[in-house]
Structures are given as C-alpha cells and as structure tokens.
Protein backbone atom coordinates (compact mmCIF):
# COMPACT_ATOMS: atom_id res chain seq x y z
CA UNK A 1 -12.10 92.15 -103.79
CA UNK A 2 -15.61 92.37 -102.36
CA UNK A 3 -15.77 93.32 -99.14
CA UNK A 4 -16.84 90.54 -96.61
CA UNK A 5 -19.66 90.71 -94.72
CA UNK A 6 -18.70 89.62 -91.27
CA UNK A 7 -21.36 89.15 -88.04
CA UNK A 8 -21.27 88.20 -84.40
CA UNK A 9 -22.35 84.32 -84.10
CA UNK A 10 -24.71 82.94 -81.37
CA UNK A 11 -25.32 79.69 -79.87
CA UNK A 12 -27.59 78.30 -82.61
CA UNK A 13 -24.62 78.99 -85.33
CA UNK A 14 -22.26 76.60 -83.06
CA UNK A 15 -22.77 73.34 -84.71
CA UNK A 16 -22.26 74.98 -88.64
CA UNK A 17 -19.02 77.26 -86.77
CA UNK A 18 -18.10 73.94 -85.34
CA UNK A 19 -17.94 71.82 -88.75
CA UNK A 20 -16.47 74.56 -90.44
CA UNK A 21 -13.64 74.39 -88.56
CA UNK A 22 -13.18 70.47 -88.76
CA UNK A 23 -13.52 70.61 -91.90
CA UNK A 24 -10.71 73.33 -92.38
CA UNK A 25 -8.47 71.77 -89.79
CA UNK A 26 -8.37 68.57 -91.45
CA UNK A 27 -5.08 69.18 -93.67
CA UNK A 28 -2.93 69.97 -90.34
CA UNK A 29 -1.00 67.16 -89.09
CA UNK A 30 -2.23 67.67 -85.44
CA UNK A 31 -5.29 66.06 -85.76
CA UNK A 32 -3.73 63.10 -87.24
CA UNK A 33 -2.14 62.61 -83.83
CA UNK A 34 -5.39 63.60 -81.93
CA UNK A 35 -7.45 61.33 -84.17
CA UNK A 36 -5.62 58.67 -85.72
CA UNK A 37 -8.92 57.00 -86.84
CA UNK A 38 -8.86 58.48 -90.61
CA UNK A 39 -12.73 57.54 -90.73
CA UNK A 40 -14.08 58.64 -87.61
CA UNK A 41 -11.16 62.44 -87.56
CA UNK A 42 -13.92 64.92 -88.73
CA UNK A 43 -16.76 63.88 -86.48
CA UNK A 44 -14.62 63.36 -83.88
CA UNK A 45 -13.07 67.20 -84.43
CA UNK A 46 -16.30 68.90 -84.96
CA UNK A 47 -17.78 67.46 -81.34
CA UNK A 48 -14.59 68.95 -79.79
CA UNK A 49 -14.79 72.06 -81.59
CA UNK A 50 -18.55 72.19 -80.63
CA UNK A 51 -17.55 72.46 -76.95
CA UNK A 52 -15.29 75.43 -78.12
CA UNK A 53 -17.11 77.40 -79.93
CA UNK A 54 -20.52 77.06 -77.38
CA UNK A 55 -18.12 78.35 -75.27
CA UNK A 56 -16.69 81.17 -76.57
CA UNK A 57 -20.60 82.23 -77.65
CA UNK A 58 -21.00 82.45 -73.74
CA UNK A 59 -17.86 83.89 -72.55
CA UNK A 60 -16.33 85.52 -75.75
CA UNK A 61 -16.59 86.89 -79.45
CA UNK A 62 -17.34 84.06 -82.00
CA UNK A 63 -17.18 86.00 -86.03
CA UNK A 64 -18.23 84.40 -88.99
CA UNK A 65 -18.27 85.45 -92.77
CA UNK A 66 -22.03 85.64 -93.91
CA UNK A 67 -21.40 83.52 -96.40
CA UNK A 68 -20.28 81.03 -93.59
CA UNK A 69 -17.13 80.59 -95.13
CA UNK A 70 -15.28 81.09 -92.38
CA UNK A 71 -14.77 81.66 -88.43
CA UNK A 72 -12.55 83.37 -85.60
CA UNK A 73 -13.50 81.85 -82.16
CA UNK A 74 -11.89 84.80 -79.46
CA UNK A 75 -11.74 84.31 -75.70
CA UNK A 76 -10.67 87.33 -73.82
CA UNK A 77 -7.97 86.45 -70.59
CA UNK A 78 -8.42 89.69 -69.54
CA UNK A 79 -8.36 90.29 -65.53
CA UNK A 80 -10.23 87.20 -63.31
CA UNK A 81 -10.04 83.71 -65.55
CA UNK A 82 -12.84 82.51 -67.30
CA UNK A 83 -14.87 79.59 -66.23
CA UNK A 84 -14.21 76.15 -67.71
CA UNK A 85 -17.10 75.10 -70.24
CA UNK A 86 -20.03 73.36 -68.46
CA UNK A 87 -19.47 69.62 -67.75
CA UNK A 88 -16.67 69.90 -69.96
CA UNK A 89 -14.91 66.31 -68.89
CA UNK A 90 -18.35 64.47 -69.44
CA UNK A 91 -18.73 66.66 -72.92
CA UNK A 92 -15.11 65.97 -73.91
CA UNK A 93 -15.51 62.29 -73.00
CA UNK A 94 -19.04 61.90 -74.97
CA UNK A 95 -16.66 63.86 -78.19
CA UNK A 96 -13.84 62.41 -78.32
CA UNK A 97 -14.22 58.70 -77.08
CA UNK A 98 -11.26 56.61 -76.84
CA UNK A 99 -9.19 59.68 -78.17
CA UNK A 100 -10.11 61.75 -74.76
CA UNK A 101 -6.67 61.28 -73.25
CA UNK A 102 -4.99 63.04 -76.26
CA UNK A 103 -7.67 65.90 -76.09
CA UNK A 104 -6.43 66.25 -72.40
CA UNK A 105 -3.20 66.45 -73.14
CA UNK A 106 -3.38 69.06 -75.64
CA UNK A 107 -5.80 71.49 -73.31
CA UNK A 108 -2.22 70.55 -70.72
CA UNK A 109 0.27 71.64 -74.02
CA UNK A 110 -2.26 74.64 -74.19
CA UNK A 111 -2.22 75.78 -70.59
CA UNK A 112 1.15 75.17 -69.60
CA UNK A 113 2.39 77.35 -72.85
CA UNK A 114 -0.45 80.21 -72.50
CA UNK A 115 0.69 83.73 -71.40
CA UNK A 116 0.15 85.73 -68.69
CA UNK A 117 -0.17 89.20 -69.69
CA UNK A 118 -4.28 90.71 -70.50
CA UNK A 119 -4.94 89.57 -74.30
CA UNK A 120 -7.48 88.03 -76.72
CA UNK A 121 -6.88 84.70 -77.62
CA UNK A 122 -7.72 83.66 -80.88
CA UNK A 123 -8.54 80.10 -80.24
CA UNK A 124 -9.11 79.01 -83.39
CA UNK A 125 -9.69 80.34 -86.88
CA UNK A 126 -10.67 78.53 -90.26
CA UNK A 127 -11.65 78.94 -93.28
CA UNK A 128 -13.38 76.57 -95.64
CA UNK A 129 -10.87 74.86 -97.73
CA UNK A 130 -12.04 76.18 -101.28
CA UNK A 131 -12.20 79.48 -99.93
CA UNK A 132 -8.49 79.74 -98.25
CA UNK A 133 -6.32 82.28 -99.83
CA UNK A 134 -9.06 84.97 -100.78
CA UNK A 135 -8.60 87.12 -98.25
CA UNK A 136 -11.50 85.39 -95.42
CA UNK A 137 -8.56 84.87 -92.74
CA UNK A 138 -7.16 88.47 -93.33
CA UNK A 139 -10.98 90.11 -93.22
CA UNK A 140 -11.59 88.11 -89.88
CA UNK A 141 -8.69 88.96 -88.30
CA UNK A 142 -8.40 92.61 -89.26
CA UNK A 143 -12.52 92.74 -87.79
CA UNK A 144 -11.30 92.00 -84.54
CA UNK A 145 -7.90 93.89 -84.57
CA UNK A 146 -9.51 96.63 -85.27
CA UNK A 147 -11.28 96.58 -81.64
CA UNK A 148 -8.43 95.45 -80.17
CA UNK A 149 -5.97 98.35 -81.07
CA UNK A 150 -8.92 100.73 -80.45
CA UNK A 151 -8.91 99.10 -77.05
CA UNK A 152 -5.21 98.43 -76.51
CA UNK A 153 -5.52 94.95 -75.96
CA UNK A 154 -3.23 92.11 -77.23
CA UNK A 155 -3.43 89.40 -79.14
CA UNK A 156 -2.11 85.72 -78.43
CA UNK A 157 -2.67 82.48 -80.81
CA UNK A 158 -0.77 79.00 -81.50
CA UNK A 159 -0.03 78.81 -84.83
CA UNK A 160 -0.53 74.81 -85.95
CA UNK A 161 1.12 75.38 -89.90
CA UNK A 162 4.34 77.29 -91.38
CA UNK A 163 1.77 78.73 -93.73
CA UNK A 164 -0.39 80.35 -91.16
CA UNK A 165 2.52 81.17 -88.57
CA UNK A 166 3.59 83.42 -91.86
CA UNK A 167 -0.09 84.52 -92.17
CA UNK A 168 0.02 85.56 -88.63
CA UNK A 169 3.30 87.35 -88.90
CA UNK A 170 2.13 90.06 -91.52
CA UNK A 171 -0.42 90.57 -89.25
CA UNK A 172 1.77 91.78 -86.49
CA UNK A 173 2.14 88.61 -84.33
CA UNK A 174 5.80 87.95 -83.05
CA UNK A 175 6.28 83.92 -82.94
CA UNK A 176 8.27 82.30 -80.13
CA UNK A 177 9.68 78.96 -79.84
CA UNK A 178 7.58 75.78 -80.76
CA UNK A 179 5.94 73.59 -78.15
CA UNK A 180 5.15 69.94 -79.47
CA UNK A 181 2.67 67.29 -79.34
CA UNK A 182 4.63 63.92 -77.83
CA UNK A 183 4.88 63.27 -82.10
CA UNK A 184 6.99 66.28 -82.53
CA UNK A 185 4.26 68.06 -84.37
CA UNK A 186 5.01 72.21 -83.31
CA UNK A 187 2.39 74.70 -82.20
CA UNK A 188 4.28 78.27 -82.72
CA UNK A 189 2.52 80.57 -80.27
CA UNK A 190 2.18 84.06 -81.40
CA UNK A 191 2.07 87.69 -79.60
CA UNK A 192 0.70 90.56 -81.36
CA UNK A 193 0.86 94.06 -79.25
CA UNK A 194 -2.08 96.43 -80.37
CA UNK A 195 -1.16 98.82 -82.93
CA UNK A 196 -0.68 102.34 -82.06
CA UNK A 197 -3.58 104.24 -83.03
C-alpha cells in the first residue's frame, strides 16, 4: 500500500475536516438519536463538528490525509483543562437548532464518563466512506501514536461502533464498559497506555 501522506490542519481546513466527518459519521446509529430529522442529519452534524474541529485547531492537533480522505481531531487533557470553545452555547444553539438539548446531553454523557489521568483524546476520527478499510484510520492513528509513545502519553477515545471498538483494540486501546445515549445506543470508551519504546 502507498504510503499516506498525512499533514497538520489549520483553521481554514475546518469546514472540509468538518464535512468529512459528517459525512463518515452518518452510518452510526448515534446521530440518528442526535438528529432524528433524516433530511436536515448531515448539515446539522457538520455545524457541530465545525465547532470541534475549530477547536481542536486552537487548542490541539487536527491530521488529515492529503488526499482529504480522512481526519483525527486530538485534544490533549494534559495538566490545567482546556478552555471551552468560544461562545460555544450561542455556536451550538445556531448548529444544532431544535436538536441543541440532545447535543447537551451528549457533551454531559462525554464529561461525566471522561478520565482523569494526563492523555490525548482522540475526539473524533473519520474516514470518507469509499475510502474505509484501506488502511486511512490505521495511518492516522499510528501518526499520532507514534508521538505519543515517544512522549509517554496516553491515549483515551469513545468508540461509537463494534467495528471500530475492534479497530481500536489492535491498536492497543483496552475498552471498558459502555455508557449509553437515553436510546440505549453504547459509546465503549477506550484506554491505550503508550507503548514502551
């Protein structure tokens, strides 16, 4: 297989990064309960994703295959908190619409199930659906890894799929039990220790 190309993103990339993702995401069945609007899903997705992404830009590593095929979005939670993104109730609000309450309930899900210990969270990764199962997850995680074992820093993620928890697994992440949207649709989140150089 080729090897990917794989860059730093900046704030101009976030709209393209944030579509990407959308687009990628729309197979799971969470954003069927953050969205039910079949019609209005992907829009409503990429806005969110948009605040996201912008945000990790600022605060945080944002990869993307040059071919734009896919994207890791990294925040470190390393030492003092980050900031919240900027106006991010008004942003949220203007994104999501009526749907807002469900968006605030998963950033509660989120927060209430996030570790404690230093790590890099991957916050979200996708891949364009035509390109999924070439090897564009694997190169983007491995990219990072490699810093973080260098660095001995460790990993955290919520795995939203039985496919990707899997993914994740080969990678080194250890799953723990599910939390749930109030559907019964499971986030696994993962913990991967860095690998011992």
């Amino acid at each position: 297989m080729t090897r990917l190309a794989i860059g730093r993103l900046d704030l101009p990339d976030a709209r393209w990064a944030a579509e990407r993702i959308a687009e990628a995401f729309m197979v799971l069945d969470q954003p069927r309960w953050l969205v039910p609007d079949e019609a209005k899903r992907e829009s409503v997705l990429a806005g969110n994703f948009e605040i996201v992404v912008d945000h990790a830009i600022r605060h945080g590593l944002v990869f993307g295959t040059e071919d734009r095929a896919g994207v890791a979005v990294w925040l470190p939670s390393v030492g003092d908190p980050l900031p919240p993104p900027e106006d991010y109730d008004a942003r949220l609000a203007a994104a999501c619409g009526e749907w807002t309450p469900r968006f605030v309930h998963l950033d509660e899900l989120f927060a209430a199930n996030h570790p404690h210990a230093d790590h890099h969270h991957l916050a979200l990764l996708a891949v364009r659906p035509d390109r999924q199962g070439q090897g564009v997850g694997t190169a983007l995680l491995r990219h990072h890894h490699a810093w973080l074992d260098a660095n001995g820093v460790a990993a955290y993620l919520e795995a939203s799929n039985e496919m990707s928890r899997d993914l994740y697994a080969q990678h080194g992440y250890r799953v723990s039990e599910p939390f749930r949207l109030p559907d019964g649709t499971p986030f696994w989140p993962m913990w991967r220790e860095p690998a011992a150089g």
